[in-house]
C-alpha atoms as a PDB file:
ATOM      1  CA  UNK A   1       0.000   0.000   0.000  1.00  0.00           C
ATOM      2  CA  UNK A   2       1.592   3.699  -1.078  1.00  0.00           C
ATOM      3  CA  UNK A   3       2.264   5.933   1.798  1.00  0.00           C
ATOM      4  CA  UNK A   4       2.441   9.865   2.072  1.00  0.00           C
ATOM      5  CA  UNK A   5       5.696   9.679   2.053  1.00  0.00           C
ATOM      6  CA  UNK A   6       6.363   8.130  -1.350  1.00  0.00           C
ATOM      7  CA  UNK A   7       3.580  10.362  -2.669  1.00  0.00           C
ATOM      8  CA  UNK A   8       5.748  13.497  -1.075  1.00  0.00           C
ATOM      9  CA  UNK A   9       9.038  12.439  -2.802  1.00  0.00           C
ATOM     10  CA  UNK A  10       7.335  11.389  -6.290  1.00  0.00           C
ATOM     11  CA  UNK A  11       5.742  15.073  -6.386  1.00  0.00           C
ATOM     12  CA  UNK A  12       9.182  16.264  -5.524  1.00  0.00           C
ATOM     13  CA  UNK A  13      10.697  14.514  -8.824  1.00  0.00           C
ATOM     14  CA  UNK A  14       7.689  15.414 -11.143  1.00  0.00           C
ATOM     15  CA  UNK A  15       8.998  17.865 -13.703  1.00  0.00           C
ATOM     16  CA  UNK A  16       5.913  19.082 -14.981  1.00  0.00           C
ATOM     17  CA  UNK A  17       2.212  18.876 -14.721  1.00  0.00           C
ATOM     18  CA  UNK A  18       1.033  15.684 -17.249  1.00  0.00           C
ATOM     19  CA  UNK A  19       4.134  13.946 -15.349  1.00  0.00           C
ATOM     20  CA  UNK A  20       2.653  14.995 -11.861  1.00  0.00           C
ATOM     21  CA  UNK A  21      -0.856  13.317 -12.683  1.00  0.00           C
ATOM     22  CA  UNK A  22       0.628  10.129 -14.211  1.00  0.00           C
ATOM     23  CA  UNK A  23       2.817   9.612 -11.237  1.00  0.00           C
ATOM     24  CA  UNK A  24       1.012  10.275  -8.378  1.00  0.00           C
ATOM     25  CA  UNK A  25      -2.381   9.069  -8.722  1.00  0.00           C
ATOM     26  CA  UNK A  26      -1.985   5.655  -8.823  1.00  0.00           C
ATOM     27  CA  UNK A  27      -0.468   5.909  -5.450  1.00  0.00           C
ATOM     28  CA  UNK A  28      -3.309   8.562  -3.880  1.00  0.00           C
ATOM     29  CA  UNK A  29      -6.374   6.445  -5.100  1.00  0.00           C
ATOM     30  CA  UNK A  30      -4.242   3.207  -3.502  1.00  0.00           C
ATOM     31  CA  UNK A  31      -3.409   5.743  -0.320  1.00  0.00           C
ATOM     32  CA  UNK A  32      -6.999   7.073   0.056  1.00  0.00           C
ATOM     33  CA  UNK A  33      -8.818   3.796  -0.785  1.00  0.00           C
ATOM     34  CA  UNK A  34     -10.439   6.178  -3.415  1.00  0.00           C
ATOM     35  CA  UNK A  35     -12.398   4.743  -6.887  1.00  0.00           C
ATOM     36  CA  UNK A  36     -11.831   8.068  -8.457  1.00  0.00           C
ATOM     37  CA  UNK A  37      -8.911  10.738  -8.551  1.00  0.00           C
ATOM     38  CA  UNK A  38      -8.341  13.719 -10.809  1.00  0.00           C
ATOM     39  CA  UNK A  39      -5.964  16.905 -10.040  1.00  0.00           C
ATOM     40  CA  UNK A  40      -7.635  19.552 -12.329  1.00  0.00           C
ATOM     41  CA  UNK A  41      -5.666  23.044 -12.679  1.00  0.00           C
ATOM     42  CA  UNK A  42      -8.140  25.806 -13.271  1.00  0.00           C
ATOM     43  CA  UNK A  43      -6.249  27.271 -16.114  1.00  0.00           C
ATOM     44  CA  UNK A  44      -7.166  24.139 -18.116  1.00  0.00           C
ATOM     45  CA  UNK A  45     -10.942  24.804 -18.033  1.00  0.00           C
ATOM     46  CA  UNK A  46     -10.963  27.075 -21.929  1.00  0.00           C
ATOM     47  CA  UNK A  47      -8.588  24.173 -22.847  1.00  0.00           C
ATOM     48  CA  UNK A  48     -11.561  21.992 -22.878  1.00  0.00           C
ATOM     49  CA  UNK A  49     -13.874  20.854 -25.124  1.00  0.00           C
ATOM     50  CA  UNK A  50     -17.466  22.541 -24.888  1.00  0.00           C
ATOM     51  CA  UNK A  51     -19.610  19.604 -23.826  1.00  0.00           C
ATOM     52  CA  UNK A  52     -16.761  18.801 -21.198  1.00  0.00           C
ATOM     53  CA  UNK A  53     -15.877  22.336 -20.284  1.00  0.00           C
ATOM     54  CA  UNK A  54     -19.928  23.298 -19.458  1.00  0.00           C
ATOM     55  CA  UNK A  55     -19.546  19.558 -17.438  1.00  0.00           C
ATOM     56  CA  UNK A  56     -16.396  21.046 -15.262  1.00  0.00           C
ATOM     57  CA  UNK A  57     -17.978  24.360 -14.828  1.00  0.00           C
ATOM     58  CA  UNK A  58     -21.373  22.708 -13.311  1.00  0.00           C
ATOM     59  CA  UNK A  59     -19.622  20.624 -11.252  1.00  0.00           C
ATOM     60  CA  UNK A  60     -17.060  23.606  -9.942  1.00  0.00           C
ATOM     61  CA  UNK A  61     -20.052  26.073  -9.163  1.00  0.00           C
ATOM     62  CA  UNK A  62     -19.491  27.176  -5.638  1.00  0.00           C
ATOM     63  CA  UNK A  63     -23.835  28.488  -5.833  1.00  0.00           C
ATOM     64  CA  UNK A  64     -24.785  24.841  -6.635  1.00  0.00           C
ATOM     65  CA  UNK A  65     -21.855  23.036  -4.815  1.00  0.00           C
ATOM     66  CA  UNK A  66     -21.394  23.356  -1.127  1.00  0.00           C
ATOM     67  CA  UNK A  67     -18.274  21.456  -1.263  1.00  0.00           C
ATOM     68  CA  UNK A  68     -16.872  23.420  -3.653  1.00  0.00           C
ATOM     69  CA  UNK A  69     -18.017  26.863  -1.781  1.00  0.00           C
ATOM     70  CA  UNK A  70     -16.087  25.705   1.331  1.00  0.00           C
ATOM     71  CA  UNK A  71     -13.030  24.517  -0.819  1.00  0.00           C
ATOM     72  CA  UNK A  72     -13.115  28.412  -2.587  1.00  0.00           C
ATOM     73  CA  UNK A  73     -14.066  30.233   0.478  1.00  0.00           C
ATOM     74  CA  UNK A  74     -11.471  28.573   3.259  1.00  0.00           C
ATOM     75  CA  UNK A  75      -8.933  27.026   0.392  1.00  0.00           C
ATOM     76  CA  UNK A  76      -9.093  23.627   2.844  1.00  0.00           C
ATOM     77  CA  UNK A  77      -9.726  20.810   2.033  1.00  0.00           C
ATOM     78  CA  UNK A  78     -13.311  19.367   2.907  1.00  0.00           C
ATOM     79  CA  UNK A  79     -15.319  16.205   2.618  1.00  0.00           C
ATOM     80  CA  UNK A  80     -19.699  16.376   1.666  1.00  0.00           C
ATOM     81  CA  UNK A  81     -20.296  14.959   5.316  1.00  0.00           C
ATOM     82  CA  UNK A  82     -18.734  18.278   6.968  1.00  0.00           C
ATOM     83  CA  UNK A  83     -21.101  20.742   4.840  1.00  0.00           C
ATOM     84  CA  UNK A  84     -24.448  18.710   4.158  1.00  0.00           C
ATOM     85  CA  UNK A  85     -26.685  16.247   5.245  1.00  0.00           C
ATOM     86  CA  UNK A  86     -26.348  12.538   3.340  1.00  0.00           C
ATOM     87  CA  UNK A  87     -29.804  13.262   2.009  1.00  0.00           C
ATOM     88  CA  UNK A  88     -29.347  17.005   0.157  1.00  0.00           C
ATOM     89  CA  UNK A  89     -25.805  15.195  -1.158  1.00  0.00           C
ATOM     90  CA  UNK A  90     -27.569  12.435  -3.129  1.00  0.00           C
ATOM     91  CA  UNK A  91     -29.644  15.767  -4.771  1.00  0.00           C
ATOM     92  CA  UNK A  92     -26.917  17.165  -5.506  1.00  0.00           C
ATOM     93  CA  UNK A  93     -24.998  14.598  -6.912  1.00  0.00           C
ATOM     94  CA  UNK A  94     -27.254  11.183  -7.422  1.00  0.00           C
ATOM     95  CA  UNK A  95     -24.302   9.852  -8.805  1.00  0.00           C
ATOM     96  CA  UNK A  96     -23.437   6.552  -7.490  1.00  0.00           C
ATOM     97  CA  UNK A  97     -19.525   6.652  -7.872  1.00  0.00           C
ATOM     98  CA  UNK A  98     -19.692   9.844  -6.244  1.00  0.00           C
ATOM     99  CA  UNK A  99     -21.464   8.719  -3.446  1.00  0.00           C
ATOM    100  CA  UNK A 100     -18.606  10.458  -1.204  1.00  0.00           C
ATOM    101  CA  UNK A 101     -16.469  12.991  -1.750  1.00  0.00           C
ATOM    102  CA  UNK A 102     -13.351  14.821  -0.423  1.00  0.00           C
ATOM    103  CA  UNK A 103     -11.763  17.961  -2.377  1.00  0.00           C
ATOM    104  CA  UNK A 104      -8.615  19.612  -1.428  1.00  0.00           C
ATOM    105  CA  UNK A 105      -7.290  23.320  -2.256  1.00  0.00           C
ATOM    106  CA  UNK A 106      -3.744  23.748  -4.743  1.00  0.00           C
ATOM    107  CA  UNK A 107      -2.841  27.336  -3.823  1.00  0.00           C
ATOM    108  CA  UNK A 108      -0.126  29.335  -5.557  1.00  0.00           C
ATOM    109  CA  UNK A 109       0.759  33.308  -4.281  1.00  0.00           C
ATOM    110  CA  UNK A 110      -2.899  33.046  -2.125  1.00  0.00           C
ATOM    111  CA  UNK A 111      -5.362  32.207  -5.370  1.00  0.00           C
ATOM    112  CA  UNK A 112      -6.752  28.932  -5.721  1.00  0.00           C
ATOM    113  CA  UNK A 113      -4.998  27.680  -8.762  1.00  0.00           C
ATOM    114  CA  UNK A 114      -6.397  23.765  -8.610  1.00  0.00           C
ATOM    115  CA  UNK A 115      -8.067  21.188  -6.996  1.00  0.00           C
ATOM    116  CA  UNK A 116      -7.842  17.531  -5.847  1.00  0.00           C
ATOM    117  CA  UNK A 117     -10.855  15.474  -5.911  1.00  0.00           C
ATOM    118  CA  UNK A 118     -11.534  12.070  -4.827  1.00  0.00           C
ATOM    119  CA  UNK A 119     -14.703   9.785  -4.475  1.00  0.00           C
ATOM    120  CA  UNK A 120     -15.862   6.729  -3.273  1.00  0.00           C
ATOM    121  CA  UNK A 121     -18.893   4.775  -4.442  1.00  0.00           C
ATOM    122  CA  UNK A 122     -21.835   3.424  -2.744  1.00  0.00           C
ATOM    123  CA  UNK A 123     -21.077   1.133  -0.454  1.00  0.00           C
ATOM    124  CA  UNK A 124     -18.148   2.263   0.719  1.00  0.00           C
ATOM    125  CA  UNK A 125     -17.214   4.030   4.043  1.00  0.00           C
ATOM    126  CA  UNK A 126     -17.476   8.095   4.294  1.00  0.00           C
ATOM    127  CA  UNK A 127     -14.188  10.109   4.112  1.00  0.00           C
ATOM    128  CA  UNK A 128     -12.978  10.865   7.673  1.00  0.00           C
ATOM    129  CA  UNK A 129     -10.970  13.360   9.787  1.00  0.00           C
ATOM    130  CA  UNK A 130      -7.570  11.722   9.276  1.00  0.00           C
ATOM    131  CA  UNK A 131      -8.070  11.680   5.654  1.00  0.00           C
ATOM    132  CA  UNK A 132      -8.632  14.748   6.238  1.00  0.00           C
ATOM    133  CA  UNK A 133      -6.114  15.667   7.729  1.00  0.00           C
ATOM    134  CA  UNK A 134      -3.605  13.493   5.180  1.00  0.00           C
ATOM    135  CA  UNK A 135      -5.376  15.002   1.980  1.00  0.00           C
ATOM    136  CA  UNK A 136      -3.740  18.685   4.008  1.00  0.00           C
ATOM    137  CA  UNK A 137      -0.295  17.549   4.098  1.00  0.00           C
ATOM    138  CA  UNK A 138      -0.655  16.009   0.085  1.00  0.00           C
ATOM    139  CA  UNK A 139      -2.060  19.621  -0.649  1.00  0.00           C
ATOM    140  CA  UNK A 140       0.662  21.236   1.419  1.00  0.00           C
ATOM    141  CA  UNK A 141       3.093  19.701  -1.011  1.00  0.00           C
ATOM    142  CA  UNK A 142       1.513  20.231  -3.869  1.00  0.00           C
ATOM    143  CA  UNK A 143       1.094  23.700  -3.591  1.00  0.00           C
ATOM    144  CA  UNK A 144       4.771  23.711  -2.383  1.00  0.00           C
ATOM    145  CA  UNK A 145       5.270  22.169  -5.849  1.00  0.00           C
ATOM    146  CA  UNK A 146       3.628  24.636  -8.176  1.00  0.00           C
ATOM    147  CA  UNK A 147       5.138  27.586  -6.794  1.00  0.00           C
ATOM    148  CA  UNK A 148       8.361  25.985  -7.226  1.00  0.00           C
ATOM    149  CA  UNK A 149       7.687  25.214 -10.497  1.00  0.00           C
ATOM    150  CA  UNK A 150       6.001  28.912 -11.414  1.00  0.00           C
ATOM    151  CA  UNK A 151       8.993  30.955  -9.774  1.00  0.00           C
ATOM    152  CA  UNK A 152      10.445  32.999 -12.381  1.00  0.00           C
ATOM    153  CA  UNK A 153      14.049  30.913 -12.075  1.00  0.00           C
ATOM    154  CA  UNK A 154      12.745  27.880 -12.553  1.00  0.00           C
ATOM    155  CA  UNK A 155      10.949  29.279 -15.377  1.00  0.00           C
ATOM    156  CA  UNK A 156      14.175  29.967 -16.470  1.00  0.00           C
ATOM    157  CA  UNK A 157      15.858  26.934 -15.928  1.00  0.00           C
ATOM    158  CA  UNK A 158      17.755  27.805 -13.233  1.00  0.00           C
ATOM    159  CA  UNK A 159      17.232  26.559  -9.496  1.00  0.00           C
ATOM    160  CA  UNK A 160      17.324  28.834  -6.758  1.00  0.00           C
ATOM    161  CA  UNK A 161      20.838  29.001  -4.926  1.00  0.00           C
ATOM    162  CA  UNK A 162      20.077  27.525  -1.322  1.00  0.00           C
ATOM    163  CA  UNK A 163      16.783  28.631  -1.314  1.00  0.00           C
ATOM    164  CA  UNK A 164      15.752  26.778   2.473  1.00  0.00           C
ATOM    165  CA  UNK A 165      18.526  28.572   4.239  1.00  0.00           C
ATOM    166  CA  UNK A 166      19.006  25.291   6.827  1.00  0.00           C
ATOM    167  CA  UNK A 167      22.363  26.895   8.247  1.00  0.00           C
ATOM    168  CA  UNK A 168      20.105  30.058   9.523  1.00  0.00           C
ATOM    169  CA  UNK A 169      17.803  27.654  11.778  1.00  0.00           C
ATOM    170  CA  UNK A 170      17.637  25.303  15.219  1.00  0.00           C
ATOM    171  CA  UNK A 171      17.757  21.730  14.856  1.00  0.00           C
ATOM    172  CA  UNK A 172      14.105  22.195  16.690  1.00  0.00           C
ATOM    173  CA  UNK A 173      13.266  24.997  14.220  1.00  0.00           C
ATOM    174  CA  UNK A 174      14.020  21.866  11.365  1.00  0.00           C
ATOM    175  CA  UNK A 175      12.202  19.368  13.387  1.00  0.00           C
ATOM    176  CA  UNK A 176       9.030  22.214  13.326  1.00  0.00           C
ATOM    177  CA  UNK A 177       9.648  22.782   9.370  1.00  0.00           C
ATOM    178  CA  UNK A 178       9.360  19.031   8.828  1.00  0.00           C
ATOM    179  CA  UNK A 179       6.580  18.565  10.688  1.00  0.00           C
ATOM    180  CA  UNK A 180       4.915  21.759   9.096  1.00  0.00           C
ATOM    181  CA  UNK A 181       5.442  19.909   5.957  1.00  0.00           C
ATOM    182  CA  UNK A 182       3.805  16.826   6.749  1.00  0.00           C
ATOM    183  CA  UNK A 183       0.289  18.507   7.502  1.00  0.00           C
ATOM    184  CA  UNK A 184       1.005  18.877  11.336  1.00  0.00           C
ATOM    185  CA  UNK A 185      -1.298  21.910  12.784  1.00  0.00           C
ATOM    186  CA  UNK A 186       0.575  23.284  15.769  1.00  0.00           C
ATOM    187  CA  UNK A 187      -1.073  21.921  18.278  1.00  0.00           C
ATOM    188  CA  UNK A 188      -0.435  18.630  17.292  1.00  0.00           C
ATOM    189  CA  UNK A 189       3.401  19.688  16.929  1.00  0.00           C
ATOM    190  CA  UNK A 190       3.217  20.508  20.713  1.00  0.00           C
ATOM    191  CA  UNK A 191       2.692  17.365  21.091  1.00  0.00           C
ATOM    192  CA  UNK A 192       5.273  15.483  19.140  1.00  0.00           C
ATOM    193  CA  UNK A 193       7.866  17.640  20.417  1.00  0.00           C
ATOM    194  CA  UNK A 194       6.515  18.377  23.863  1.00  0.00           C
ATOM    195  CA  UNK A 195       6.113  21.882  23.632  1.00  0.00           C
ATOM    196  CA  UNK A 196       3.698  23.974  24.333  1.00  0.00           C
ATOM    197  CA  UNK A 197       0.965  25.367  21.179  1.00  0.00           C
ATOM    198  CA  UNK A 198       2.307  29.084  22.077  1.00  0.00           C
ATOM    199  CA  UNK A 199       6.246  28.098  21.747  1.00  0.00           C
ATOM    200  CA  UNK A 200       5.308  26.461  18.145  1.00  0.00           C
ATOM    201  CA  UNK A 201       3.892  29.713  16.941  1.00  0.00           C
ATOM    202  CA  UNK A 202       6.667  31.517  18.867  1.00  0.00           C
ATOM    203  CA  UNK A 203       8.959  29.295  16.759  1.00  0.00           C
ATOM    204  CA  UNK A 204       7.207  29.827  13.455  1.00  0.00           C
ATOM    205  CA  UNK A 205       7.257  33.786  13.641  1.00  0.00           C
ATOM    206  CA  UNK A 206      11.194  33.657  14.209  1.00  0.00           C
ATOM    207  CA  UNK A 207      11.584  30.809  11.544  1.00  0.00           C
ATOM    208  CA  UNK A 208       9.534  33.081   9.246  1.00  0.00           C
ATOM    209  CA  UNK A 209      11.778  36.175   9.563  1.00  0.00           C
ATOM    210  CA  UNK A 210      14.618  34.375   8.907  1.00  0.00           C
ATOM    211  CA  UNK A 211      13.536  32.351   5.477  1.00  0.00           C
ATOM    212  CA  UNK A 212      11.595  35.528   4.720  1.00  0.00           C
ATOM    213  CA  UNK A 213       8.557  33.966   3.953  1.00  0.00           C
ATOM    214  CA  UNK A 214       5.091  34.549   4.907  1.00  0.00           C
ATOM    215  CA  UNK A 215       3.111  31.386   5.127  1.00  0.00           C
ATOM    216  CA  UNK A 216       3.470  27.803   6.000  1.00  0.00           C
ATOM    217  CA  UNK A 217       3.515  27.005   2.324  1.00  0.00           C
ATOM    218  CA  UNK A 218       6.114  29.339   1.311  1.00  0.00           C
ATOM    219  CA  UNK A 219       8.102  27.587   3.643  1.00  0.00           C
ATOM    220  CA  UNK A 220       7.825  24.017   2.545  1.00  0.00           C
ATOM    221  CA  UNK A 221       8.350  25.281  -0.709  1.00  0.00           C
ATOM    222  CA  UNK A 222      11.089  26.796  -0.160  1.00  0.00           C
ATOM    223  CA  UNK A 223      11.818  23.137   1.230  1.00  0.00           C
ATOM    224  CA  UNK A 224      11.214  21.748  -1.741  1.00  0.00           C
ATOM    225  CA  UNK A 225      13.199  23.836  -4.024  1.00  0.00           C
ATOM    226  CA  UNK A 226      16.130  22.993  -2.162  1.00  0.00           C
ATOM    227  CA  UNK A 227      15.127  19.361  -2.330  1.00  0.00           C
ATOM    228  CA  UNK A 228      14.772  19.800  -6.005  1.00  0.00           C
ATOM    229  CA  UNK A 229      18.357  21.988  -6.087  1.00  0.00           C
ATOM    230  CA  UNK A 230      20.170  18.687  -4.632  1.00  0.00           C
ATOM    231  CA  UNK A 231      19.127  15.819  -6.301  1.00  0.00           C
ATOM    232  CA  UNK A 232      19.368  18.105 -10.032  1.00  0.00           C
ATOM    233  CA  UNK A 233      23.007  18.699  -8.845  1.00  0.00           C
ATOM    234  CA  UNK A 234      25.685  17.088 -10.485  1.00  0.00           C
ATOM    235  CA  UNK A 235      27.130  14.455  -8.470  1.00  0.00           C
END
């Protein structure tokens, strides 16, 4: 069975988009015990053809869809149980390989730039918390991963010279960065580490100032492009 972790490292070593969907879904439907899949960027939507483009639109409206609204209005990620009753879902969407769902945000620069979407069909259990929690972390990375891939060097074709500046933080300030990119919310990274909530936000402020980033993303992808910097490096 995949694990987030393999998922995390084959985004990592996805060079571009079509590669990133080949390579990872296999291992997300297998992870999330999911019949269906798809990572759709927005900016494909006019690539479409009409019938499927006026399909994609219906299905993304944030009026009709109130898993989509809560995706687009707190870009996190959200299973149908959390915003509707079983009954108004099967309205919604009678379909029975979409008798659950759970959709997660891709964010680039603080726009919602795509969106992961998984289902299971009757029969099978609802999407839970952990999953949750797990689809987070996947979307953590993944959003890592396009603003990697969108920054104006890589564009380029040139990586970013050390662009996680490890030397400039803690071996506990790492331990919080690695956790931060594995989904963690702060008060579970108390926990880990035995600290208290307050000392992991303390942490996070200082760790900010000195990457100069803003956000939680920023910072694993900052991660990320250095991960990307070392294994491109010649040996």
């Amino acid at each position: 069975m995949a694990n987030l972790q393999s998922v995390f490292q084959t985004i990592i070593h996805a060079k571009n988009e079509q590669e990133l969907k080949s390579l990872i879904f296999p291992e997300v439907s297998d992870y999330f015990v999911a019949k269906r899949s798809r990572l759709f960027f927005l900016e494909e939507l006019p690539l479409l053809d009409s019938r499927l483009q006026k399909v994609m639109q219906f299905a993304l409206s944030s009026k009709r869809n109130p898993v989509v609204r809560y995706l687009v209005e707190r870009h996190t990620p959200v299973h149908e149980a959390l915003v509707i009753s079983p009954k108004a879902w099967q309205l919604i969407c009678p379909r029975a390989d979409h008798w659950h769902v759970m959709v997660g945000p891709i964010v680039n620069q603080g726009q919602l730039v795509g969106v992961i979407g998984l289902t299971r069909t009757i029969g099978m259990p609802a999407f839970d918390t952990q999953n949750l929690l797990d689809l987070s972390a996947l979307c953590l990375h993944l959003s890592a991963w396009v603003a990697t891939l969108r920054s104006p060097n890589l564009a380029k074709g040139k990586l970013p010279h050390q662009p996680f500046k490890t030397n400039n933080l803690t071996p506990r300030e790492l331990q919080i960065a690695e956790l931060v990119a594995q989904g963690r919310t702060n008060a579970q990274i108390g926990v880990e580490l035995w600290i208290t909530e307050n000392s992991v936000k303390q942490a996070l402020k200082r760790m900010f100032r000195k990457l100069e980033v803003s956000s939680r993303a920023e910072m694993v992808a900052q991660l990320s492009a250095s991960t990307m910097a070392y294994y491109s490096s010649p040996l």
